[in-house]
N, C-alpha and C. Protein backbone atom coordinates (compact mmCIF):
# COMPACT_ATOMS: atom_id res chain seq x y z
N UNK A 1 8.18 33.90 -32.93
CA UNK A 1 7.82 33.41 -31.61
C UNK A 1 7.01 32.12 -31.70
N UNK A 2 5.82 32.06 -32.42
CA UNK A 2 5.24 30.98 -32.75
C UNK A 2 6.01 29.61 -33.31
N UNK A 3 6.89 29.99 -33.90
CA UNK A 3 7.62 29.16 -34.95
C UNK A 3 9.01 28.21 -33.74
N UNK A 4 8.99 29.13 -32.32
CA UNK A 4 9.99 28.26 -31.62
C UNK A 4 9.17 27.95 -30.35
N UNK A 5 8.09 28.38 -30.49
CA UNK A 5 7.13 27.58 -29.30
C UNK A 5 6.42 26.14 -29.93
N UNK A 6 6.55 25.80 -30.84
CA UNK A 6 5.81 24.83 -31.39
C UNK A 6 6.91 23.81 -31.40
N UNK A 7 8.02 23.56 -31.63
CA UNK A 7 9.04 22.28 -31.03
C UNK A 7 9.37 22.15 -29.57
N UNK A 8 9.11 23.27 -29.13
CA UNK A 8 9.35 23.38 -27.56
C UNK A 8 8.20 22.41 -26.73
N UNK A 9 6.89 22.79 -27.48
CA UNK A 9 5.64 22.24 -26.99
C UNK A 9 5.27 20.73 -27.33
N UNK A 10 5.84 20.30 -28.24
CA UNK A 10 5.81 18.57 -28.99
C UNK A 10 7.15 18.20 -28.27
N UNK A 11 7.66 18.76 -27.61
CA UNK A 11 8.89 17.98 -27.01
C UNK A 11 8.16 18.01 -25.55
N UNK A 12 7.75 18.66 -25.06
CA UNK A 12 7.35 18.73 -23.29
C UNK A 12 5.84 18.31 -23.40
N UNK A 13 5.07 17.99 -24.48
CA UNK A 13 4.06 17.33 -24.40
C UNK A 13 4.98 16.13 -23.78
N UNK A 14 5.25 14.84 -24.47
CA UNK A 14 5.39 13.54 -24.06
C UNK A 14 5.84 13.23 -22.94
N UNK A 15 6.62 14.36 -22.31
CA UNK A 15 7.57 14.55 -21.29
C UNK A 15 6.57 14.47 -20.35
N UNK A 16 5.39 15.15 -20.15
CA UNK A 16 4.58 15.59 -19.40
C UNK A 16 3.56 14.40 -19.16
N UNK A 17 3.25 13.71 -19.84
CA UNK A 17 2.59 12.43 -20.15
C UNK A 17 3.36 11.47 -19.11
N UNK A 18 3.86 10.97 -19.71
CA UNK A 18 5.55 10.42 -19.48
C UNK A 18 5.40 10.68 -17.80
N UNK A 19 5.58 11.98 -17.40
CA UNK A 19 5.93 12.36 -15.92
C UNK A 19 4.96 11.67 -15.17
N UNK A 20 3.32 12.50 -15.36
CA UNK A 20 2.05 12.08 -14.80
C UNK A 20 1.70 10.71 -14.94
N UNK A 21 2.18 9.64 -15.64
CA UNK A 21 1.64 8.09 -16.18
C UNK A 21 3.11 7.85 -14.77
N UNK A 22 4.14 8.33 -14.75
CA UNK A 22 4.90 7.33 -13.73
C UNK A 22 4.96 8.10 -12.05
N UNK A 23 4.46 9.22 -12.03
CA UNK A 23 3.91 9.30 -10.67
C UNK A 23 2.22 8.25 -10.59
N UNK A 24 2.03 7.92 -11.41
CA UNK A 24 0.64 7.77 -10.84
C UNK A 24 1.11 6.32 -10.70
N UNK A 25 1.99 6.02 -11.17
CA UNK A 25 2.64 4.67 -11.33
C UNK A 25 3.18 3.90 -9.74
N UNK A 26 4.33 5.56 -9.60
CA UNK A 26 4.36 5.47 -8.16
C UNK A 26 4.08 5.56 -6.99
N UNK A 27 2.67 6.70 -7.24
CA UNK A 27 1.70 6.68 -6.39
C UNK A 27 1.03 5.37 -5.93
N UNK A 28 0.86 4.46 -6.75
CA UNK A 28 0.45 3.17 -6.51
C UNK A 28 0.89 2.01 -5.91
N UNK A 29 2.46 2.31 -6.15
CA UNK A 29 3.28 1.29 -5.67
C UNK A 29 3.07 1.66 -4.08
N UNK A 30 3.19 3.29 -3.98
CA UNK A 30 3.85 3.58 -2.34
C UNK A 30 2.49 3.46 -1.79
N UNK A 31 1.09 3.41 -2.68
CA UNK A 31 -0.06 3.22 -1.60
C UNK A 31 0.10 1.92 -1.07
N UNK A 32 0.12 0.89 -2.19
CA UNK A 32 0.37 -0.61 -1.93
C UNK A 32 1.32 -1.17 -0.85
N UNK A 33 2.47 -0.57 -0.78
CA UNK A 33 3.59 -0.45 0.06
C UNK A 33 2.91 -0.28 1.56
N UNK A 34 2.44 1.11 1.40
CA UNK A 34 2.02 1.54 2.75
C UNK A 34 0.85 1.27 3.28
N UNK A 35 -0.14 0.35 2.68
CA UNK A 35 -1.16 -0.30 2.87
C UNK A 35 -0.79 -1.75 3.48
N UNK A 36 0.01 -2.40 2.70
CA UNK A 36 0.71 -3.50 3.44
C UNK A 36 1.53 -3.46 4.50
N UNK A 37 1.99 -2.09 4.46
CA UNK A 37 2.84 -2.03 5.91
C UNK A 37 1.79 -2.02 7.12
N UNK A 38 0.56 -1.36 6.96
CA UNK A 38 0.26 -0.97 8.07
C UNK A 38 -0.55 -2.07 8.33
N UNK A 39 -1.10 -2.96 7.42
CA UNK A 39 -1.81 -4.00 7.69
C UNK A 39 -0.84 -5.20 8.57
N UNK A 40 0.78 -5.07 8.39
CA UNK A 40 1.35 -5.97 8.70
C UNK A 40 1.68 -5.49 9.97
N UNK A 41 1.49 -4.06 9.90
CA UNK A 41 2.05 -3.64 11.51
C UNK A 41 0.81 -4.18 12.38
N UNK A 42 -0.24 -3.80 12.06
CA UNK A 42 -1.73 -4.60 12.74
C UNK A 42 -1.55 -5.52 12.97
N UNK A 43 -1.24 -6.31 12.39
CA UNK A 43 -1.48 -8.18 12.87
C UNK A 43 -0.21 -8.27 13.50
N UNK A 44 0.82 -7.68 13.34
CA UNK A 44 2.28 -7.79 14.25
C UNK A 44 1.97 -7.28 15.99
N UNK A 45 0.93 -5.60 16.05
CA UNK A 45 0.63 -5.82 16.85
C UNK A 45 -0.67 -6.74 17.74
N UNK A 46 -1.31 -6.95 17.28
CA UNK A 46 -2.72 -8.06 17.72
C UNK A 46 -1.66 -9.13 18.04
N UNK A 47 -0.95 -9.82 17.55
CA UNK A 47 -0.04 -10.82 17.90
C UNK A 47 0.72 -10.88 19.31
N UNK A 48 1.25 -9.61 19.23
CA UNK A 48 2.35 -9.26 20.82
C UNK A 48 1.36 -9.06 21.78
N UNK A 49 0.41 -8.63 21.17
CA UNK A 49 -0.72 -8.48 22.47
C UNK A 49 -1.48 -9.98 23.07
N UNK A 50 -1.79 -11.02 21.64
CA UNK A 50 -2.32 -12.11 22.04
C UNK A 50 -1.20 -13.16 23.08
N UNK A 51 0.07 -12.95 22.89
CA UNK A 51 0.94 -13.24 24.02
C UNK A 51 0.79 -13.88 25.42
């Protein structure tokens, strides 16, 4: 049992790394994304309003 949990576990280590490093990756993009959206929706509306 030991002897086939130990390639199982050095294979889904990096995997797991790997996973968490590119959500956090994409967590960042979609904050950035959605930080700029809403900032652009702001000044899009202040604009239609200054009209």
């Amino acid at each position: 049992m030991a002897v086939m949990q130990m390639p199982l576990q050095s294979a889904t280590k990096p995997y797991l790394m790997y996973s968490a490093s590119y959500l956090r990756f994409f967590g960042a993009i979609v904050r950035i994304v959605f930080h700029a959206n809403v900032q652009y929706n702001f000044i899009d509306d202040v604009n239609t309003h200054r009209r």
